[in-house]
Structures are given as structure tokens and as C-alpha cells.
Protein backbone atom coordinates (compact mmCIF):
# COMPACT_ATOMS: atom_id res chain seq x y z
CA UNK A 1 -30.97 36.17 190.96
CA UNK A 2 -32.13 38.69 188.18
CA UNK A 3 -31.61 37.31 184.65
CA UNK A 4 -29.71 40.20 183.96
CA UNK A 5 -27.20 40.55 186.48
CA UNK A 6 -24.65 37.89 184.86
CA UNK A 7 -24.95 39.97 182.03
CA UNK A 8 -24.34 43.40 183.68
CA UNK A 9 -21.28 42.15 185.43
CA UNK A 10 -19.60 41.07 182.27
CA UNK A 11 -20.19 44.90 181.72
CA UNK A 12 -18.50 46.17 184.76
CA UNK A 13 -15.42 43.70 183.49
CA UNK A 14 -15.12 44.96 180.20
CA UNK A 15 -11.75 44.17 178.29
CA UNK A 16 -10.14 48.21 177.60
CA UNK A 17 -7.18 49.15 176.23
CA UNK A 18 -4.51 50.74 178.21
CA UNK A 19 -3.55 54.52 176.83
CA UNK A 20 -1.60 57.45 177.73
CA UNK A 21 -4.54 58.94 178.03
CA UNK A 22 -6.08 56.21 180.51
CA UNK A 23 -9.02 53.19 179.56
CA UNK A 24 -10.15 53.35 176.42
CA UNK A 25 -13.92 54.20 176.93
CA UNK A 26 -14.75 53.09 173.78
CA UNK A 27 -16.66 49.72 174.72
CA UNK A 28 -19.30 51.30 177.12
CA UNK A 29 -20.10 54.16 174.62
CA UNK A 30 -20.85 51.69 172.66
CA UNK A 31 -23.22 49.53 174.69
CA UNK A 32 -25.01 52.51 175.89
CA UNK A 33 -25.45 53.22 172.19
CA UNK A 34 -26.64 50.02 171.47
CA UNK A 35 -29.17 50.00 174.30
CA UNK A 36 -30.19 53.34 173.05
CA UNK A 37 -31.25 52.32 169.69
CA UNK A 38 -33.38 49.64 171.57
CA UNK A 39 -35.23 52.33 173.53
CA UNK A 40 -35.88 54.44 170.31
CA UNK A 41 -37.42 51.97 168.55
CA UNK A 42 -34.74 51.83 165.86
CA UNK A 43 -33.68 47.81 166.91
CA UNK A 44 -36.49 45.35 166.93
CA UNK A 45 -35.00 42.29 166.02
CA UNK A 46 -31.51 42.00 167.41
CA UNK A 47 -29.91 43.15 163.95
CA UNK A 48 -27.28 46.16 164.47
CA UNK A 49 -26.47 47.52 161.05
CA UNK A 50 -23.86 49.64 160.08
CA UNK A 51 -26.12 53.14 159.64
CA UNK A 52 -26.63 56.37 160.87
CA UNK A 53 -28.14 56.09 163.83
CA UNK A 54 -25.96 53.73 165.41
CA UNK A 55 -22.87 55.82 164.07
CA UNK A 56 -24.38 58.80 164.84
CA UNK A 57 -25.54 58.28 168.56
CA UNK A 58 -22.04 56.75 168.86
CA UNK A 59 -20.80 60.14 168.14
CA UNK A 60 -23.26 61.81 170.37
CA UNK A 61 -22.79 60.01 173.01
CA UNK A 62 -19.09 59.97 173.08
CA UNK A 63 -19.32 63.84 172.60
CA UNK A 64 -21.51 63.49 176.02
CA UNK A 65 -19.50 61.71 178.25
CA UNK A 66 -15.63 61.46 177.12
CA UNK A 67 -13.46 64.20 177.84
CA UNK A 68 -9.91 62.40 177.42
CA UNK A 69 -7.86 63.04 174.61
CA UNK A 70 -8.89 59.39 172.62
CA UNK A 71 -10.37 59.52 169.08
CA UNK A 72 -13.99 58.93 169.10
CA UNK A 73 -13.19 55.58 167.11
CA UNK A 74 -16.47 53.16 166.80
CA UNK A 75 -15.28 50.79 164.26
CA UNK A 76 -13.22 49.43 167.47
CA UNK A 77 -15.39 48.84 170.11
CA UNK A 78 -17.32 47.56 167.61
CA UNK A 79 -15.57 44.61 166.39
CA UNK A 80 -13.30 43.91 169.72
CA UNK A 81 -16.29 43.69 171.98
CA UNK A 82 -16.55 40.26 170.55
CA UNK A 83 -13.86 39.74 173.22
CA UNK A 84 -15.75 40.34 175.89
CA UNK A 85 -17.95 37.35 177.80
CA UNK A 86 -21.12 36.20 180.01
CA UNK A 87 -21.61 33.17 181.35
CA UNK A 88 -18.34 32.19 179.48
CA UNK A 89 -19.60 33.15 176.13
CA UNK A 90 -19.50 36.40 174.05
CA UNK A 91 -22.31 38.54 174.25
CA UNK A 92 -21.74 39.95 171.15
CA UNK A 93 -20.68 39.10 167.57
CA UNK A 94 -20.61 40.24 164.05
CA UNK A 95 -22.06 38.25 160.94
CA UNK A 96 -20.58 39.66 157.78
CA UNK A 97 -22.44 39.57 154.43
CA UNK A 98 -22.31 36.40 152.17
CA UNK A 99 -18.95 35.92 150.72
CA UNK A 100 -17.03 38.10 153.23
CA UNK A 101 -14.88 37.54 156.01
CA UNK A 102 -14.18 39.51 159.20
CA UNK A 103 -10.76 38.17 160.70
CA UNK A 104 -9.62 41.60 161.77
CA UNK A 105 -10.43 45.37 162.58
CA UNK A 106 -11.90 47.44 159.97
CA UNK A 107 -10.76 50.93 160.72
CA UNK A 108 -13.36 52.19 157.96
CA UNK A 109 -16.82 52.54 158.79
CA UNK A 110 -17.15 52.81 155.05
CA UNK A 111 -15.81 49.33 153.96
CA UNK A 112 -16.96 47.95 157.32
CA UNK A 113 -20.21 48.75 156.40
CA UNK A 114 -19.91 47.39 153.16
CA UNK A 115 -19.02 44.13 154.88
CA UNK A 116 -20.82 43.51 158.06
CA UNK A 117 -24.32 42.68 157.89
CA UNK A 118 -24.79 43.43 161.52
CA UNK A 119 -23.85 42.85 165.04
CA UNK A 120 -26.00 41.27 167.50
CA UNK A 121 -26.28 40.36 171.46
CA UNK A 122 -26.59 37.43 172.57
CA UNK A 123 -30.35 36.47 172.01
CA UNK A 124 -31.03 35.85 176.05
CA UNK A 125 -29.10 39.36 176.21
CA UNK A 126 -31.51 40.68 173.41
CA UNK A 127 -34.69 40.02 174.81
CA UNK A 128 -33.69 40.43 178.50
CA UNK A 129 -33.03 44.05 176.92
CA UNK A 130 -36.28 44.31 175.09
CA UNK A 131 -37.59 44.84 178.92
CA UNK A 132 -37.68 48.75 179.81
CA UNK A 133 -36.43 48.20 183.12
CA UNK A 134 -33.57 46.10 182.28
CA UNK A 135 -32.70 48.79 179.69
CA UNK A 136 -32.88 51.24 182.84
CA UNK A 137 -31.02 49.21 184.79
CA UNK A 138 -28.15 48.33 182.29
CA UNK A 139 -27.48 52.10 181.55
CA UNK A 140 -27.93 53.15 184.99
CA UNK A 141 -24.48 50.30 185.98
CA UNK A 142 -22.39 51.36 182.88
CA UNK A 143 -22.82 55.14 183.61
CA UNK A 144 -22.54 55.04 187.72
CA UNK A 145 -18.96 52.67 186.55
CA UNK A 146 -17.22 54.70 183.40
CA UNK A 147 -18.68 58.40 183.53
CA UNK A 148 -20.09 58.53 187.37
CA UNK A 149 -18.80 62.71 186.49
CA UNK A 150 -21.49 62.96 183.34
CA UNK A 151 -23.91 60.79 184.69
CA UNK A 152 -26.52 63.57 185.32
CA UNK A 153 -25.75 65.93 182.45
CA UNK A 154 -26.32 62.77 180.20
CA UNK A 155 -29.89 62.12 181.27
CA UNK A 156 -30.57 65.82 181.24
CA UNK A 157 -29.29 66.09 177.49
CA UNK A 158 -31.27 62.81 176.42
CA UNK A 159 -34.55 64.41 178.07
CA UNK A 160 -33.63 67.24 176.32
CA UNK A 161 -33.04 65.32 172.42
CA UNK A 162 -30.18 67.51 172.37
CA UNK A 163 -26.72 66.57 170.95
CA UNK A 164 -24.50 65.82 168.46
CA UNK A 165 -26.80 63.90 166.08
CA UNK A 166 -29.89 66.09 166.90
CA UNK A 167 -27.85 68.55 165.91
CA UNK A 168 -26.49 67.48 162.81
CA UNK A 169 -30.20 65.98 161.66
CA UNK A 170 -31.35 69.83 162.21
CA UNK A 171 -28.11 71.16 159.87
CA UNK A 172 -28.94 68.53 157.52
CA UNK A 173 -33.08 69.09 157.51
CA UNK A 174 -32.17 73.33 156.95
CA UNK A 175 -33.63 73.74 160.74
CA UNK A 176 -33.47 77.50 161.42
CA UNK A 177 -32.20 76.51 165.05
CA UNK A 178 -29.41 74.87 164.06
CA UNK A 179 -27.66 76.44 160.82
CA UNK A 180 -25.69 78.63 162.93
CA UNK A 181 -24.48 75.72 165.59
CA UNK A 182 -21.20 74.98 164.51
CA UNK A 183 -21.35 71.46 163.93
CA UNK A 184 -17.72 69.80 163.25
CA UNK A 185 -17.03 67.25 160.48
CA UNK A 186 -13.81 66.11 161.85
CA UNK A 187 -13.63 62.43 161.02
CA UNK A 188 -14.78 59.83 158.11
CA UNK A 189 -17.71 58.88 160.54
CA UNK A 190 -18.66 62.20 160.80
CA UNK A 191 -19.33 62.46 156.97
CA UNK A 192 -20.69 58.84 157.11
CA UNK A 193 -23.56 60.42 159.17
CA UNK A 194 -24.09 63.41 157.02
CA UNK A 195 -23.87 61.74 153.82
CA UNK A 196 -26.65 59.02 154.95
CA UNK A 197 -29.01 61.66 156.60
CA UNK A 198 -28.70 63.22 152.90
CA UNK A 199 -29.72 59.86 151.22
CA UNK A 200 -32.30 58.68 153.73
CA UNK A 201 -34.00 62.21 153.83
CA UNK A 202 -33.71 63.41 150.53
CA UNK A 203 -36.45 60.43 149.15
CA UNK A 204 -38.54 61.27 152.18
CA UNK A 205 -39.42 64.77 151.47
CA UNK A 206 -39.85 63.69 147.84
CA UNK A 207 -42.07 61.03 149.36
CA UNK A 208 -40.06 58.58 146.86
CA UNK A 209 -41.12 60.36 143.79
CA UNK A 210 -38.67 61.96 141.37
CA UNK A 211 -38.93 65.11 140.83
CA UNK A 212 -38.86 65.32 137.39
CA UNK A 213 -40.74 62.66 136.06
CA UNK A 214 -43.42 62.21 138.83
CA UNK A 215 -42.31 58.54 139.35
CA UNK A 216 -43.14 57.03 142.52
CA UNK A 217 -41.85 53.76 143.88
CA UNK A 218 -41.49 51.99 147.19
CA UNK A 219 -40.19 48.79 147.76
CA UNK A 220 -41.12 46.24 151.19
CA UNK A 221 -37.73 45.36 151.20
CA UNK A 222 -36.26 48.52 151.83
CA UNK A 223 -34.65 48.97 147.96
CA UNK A 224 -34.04 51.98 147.05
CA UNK A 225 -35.69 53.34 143.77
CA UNK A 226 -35.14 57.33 143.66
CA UNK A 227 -31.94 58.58 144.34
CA UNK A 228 -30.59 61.37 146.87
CA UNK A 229 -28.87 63.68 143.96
CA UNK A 230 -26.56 66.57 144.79
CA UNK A 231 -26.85 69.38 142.94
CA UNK A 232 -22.89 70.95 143.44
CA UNK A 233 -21.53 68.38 144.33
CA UNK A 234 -20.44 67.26 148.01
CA UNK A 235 -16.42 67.31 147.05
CA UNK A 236 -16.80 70.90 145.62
CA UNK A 237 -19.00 72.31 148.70
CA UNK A 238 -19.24 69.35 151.31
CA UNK A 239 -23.03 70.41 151.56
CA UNK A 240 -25.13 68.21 152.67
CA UNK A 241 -28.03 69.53 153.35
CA UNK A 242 -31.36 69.33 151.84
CA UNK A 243 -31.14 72.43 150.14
CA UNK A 244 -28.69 71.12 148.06
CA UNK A 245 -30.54 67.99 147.23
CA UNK A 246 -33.12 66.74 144.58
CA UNK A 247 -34.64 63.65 144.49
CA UNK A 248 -34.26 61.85 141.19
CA UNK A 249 -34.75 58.47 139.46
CA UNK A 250 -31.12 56.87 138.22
CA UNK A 251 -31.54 57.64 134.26
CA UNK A 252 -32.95 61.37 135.63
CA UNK A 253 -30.04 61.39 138.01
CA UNK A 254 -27.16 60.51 135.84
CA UNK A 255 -28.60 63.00 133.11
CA UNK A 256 -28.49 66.02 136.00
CA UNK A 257 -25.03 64.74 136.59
CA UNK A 258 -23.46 64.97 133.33
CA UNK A 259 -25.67 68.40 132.31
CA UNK A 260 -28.08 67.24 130.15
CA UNK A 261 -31.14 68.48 132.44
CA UNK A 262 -31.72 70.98 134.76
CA UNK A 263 -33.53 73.68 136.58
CA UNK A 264 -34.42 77.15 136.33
CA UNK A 265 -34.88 79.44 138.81
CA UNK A 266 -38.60 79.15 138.59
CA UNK A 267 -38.17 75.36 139.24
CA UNK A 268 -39.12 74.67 135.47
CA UNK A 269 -36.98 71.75 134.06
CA UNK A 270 -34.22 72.78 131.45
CA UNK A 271 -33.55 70.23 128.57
CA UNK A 272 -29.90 70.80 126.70
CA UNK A 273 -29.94 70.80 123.06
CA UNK A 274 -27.35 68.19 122.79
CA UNK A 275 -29.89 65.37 124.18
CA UNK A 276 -29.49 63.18 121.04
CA UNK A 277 -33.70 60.65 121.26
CA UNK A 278 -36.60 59.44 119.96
CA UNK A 279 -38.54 62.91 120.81
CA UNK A 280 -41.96 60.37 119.89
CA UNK A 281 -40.94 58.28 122.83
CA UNK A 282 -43.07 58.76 125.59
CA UNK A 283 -39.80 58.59 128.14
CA UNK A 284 -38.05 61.45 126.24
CA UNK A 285 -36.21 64.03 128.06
CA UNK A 286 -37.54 66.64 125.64
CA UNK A 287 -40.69 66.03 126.61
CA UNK A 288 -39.89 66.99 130.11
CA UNK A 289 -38.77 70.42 129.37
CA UNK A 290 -40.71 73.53 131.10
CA UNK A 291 -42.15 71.19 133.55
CA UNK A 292 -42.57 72.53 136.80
CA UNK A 293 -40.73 70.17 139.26
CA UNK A 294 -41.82 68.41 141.98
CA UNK A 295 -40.78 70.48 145.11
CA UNK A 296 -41.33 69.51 149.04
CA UNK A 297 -44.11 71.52 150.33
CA UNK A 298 -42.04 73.29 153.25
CA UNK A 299 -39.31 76.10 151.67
CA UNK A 300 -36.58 75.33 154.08
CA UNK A 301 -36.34 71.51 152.33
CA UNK A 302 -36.59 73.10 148.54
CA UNK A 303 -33.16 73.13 146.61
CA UNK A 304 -31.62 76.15 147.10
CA UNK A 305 -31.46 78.57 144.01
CA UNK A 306 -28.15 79.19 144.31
CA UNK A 307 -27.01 75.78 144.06
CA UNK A 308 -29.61 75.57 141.25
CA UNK A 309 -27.25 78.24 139.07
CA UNK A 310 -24.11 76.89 140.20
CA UNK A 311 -25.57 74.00 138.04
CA UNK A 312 -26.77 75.64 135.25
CA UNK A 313 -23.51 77.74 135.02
CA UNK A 314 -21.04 75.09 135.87
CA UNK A 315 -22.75 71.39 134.62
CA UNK A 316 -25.76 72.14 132.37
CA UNK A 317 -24.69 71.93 128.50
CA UNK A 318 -26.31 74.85 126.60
């Protein structure tokens, strides 16, 4: 008997809630999604964090396959699959952070992932999955049971690294192709994605430097030491693309924030008067001011100089 095969009929038997609307596909989404991030790469060591990707191709994948009326939900799934068994024990669990409990669903993927650590399979699951064709083979039974319909268009959309979160990475990278998709942001995941996109990017076309200052710092264990900055903010505009991003160090941040900095329109930092320092000091803001800044090397990723004089107009103290 294949290895696998206890495991892929605890898929076919997957606990769903009863709608109006029919099952609630919710559960298999979710597997396929988790499978997915095995085949891109993005899971390596059976630890399922809260992020982007998993939230994202979540979103892309429900957009793919479900056309019932339910709400593309994945804080469910997520947590209630811990119901569901193989070889008479879950497949799947959560381990929250130190200090925190999970005795119940967490409709927020905010605070959930504030207090989940990750998810993981059942190790024998895990490694059985690490195998291509087991990956193949596990999609291939969840698909022909749930979404026989979308089966096809599914694999030709994956081929194609076309969807929801393609397309959303694209509006948030400035891609030419996509700014005039209409992309939806429905739903609190839906600005989840966006929002982390912003943060993971934004120090990656900096290459973790601030702009300002020239400070570069990476850390092994994946702390973050420049900050993704907006420049109008996201609850004015709900921008989140590049172009309205700068990547800053805290003390530089929090300055831009409350107007004591900013930048021209020849990307030449502006210093307000008010800045109260030690001008000797060689970490004075003064002596930033008429520096060029530091500016990603392709223009569809540099801050947009509109934005730019919404800040100097609105935030920046004269």
C-alpha cells in the first residue's frame, strides 16, 4: 500500500460544514494551498506561518475554483482542520506563540497571526509531501473530489502564474501589466496581503538600506531593521504600492511621520527648521539635508512625486 494513501483518504472524508449554499469548500482550498507552498519552495521545514503567501494563494486559489456564494474565509479551515484525522490522529495542528492559547476560532487573520506561530502536518504527512509525486498525486484526489468542474482551468492558470496573488504582487510592484486589472480589496485578508507585500518589498528594493542615511542592515534571523514607510498614508489613500513607499530606519521613519524630514521633488532630503539637536553630532538630521536619497534603480519602484508633495504640503513642518 502507498504511504500516502491513508493520508489521501482522510482527504476525501474531510469534516465540512453544511450551508445554504452547499459544503463549505473551505478545507480543500486550504490543503491545496498548503501543498502549494511546498511545491514553491516557500515551506521547507513543516512550519506554516501566518504570511502572505499562504493568505494570499488561499485567496487565489479560492478565486480559482469556488463559485458558491461562501466568504472566502481562511482563518476557518485553518484552525478546524485540526478536526480532521489519519490513521486516527489529526494531520494537522496549530502551535501558538509562547504565552498564548488557541481554544477557539480566530476570525482575524490579524490577531491570529499575532498568535499562532504556525500550523504543521503531521511529520510522516510532511515528508511523504516533500516527494513531487505525492504532491502530484495529493492535488490531483482533492481536485478530481471538490472542483472535478475547475480541475483543468486550475492547472492551466498555475502554468500560466496567473491569479489573484500574481496579480496583486504586479499592482503592488507598479507592473505596467497589471495597474489597470481591477484588483478587489474586499476583505481584512485582502489588505493583510497588500499591506505585507508593501513591508516585505519595500526593504528589498532598498536592498535593506535606508534611504536617507545609507544604513544597511540584515539580520540571519529574519529581524527586521529598515522599515516599509508610507509616504500618504494607507488610511488616507489605501495605496499600497511601491510608489508610495520609502524605505527608512525607525528614528528616520518616525521623523518622516511626524514632518520633520522630507523630500523634494529632485529626491534631495528636506530638513524642517523646527528640528531642535546637537547640529555637531554626527547622527544629526541637519546634516542630512540636500542629500540626494537613495532611490531603487528601476523608475516604476521610485516613490511617486506626487505622493512626495502630498507630504511636503500636508506633513512636512516648514
Amino acid at each position: 500500500m502507498n504511504e500516502l494513501e491513508p493520508y489521501i483518504r482522510a482527504f476525501n472524508r474531510l469534516k465540512r460544514g453544511v450551508t445554504k449554499y452547499g459544503l463549505a469548500p473551505h478545507k480543500p482550498i486550504l490543503l491545496l494551498t498548503l501543498i502549494e507552498l511546498i511545491d514553491k519552495g516557500l515551506v521547507m521545514n513543516n512550519r506554516f506561518e501566518v504570511n502572505v503567501d499562504l493568505v494570499g494563494l488561499f485567496q487565489e486559489n479560492w478565486r480559482l475554483l469556488v463559485d458558491t456564494a461562501h466568504q472566502p474565509d481562511f482563518t476557518q479551515p485553518f484552525y478546524y482542520l485540526q478536526s480532521d484525522k489519519a490513521k486516527g490522529q489529526p494531520f494537522w495542528t496549530l502551535h501558538p506563540y509562547p504565552g498564548f492559547q488557541i481554544n477557539a476560532h480566530i476570525k482575524s487573520v490579524q490577531t491570529l497571526s499575532g498568535t499562532v506561530a504556525y500550523g504543521a502536518f503531521d511529520p510522516e504527512l510532511f515528508q511523504l509531501l516533500m516527494i513531487d509525486n505525492n504532491r502530484i498525486l495529493a492535488k490531483d484526489a482533492i481536485l478530481f473530489l471538490y472542483f472535478p468542474e475547475r480541475r483543468a482551468s486550475y492547472y492551466q492558470h498555475k502554468q500560466l502564474d496567473a491569479g489573484f496573488y500574481h496579480d496583486v504582487q504586479g499592482l503592488v510592484l507598479n507592473d505596467p501589466e497589471v495597474r489597470y486589472k481591477h484588483v478587489s480589496i474586499q476583505t481584512e485578508d485582502d489588505v493583510f496581503i497588500r499591506s505585507g507585500l508593501f513591508k516585505r518589498y519595500i526593504p528589498q528594493l532598498y536592498q535593506d538600506t535606508c534611504s536617507m542615511t545609507g544604513m544597511r542592515m540584515r539580520s540571519t534571523f529574519k529581524y527586521n531593521f529598515i522599515d516599509a514607510c508610507h509616504i500618504v498614508p494607507f488610511a488616507v489613500t489605501h495605496d499600497d504600492k511601491v510608489t508610495n513607499g520609502i524605505a527608512l530606519c525607525p528614528n528616520l521613519h518616525r521623523a518622516f511621520d511626524r514632518g520633520l524630514v522630507s523630500v523634494d521633488e529632485n529626491y534631495r532630503i528636506l530638513v524642517s527648521p523646527h528640528v531642535e539637536e546637537d547640529t555637531e553630532h554626527p547622527y544629526s538630521l541637519t546634516k542630512l539635508s540636500g542629500r540626494p536619497i537613495i532611490l531603487p534603480k528601476q523608475l516604476q519602484y521610485q516613490p511617486a512625486q506626487e505622493n512626495l508633495e502630498w507630504h511636503r504640503r500636508e506633513v512636512f513642518k516648514r
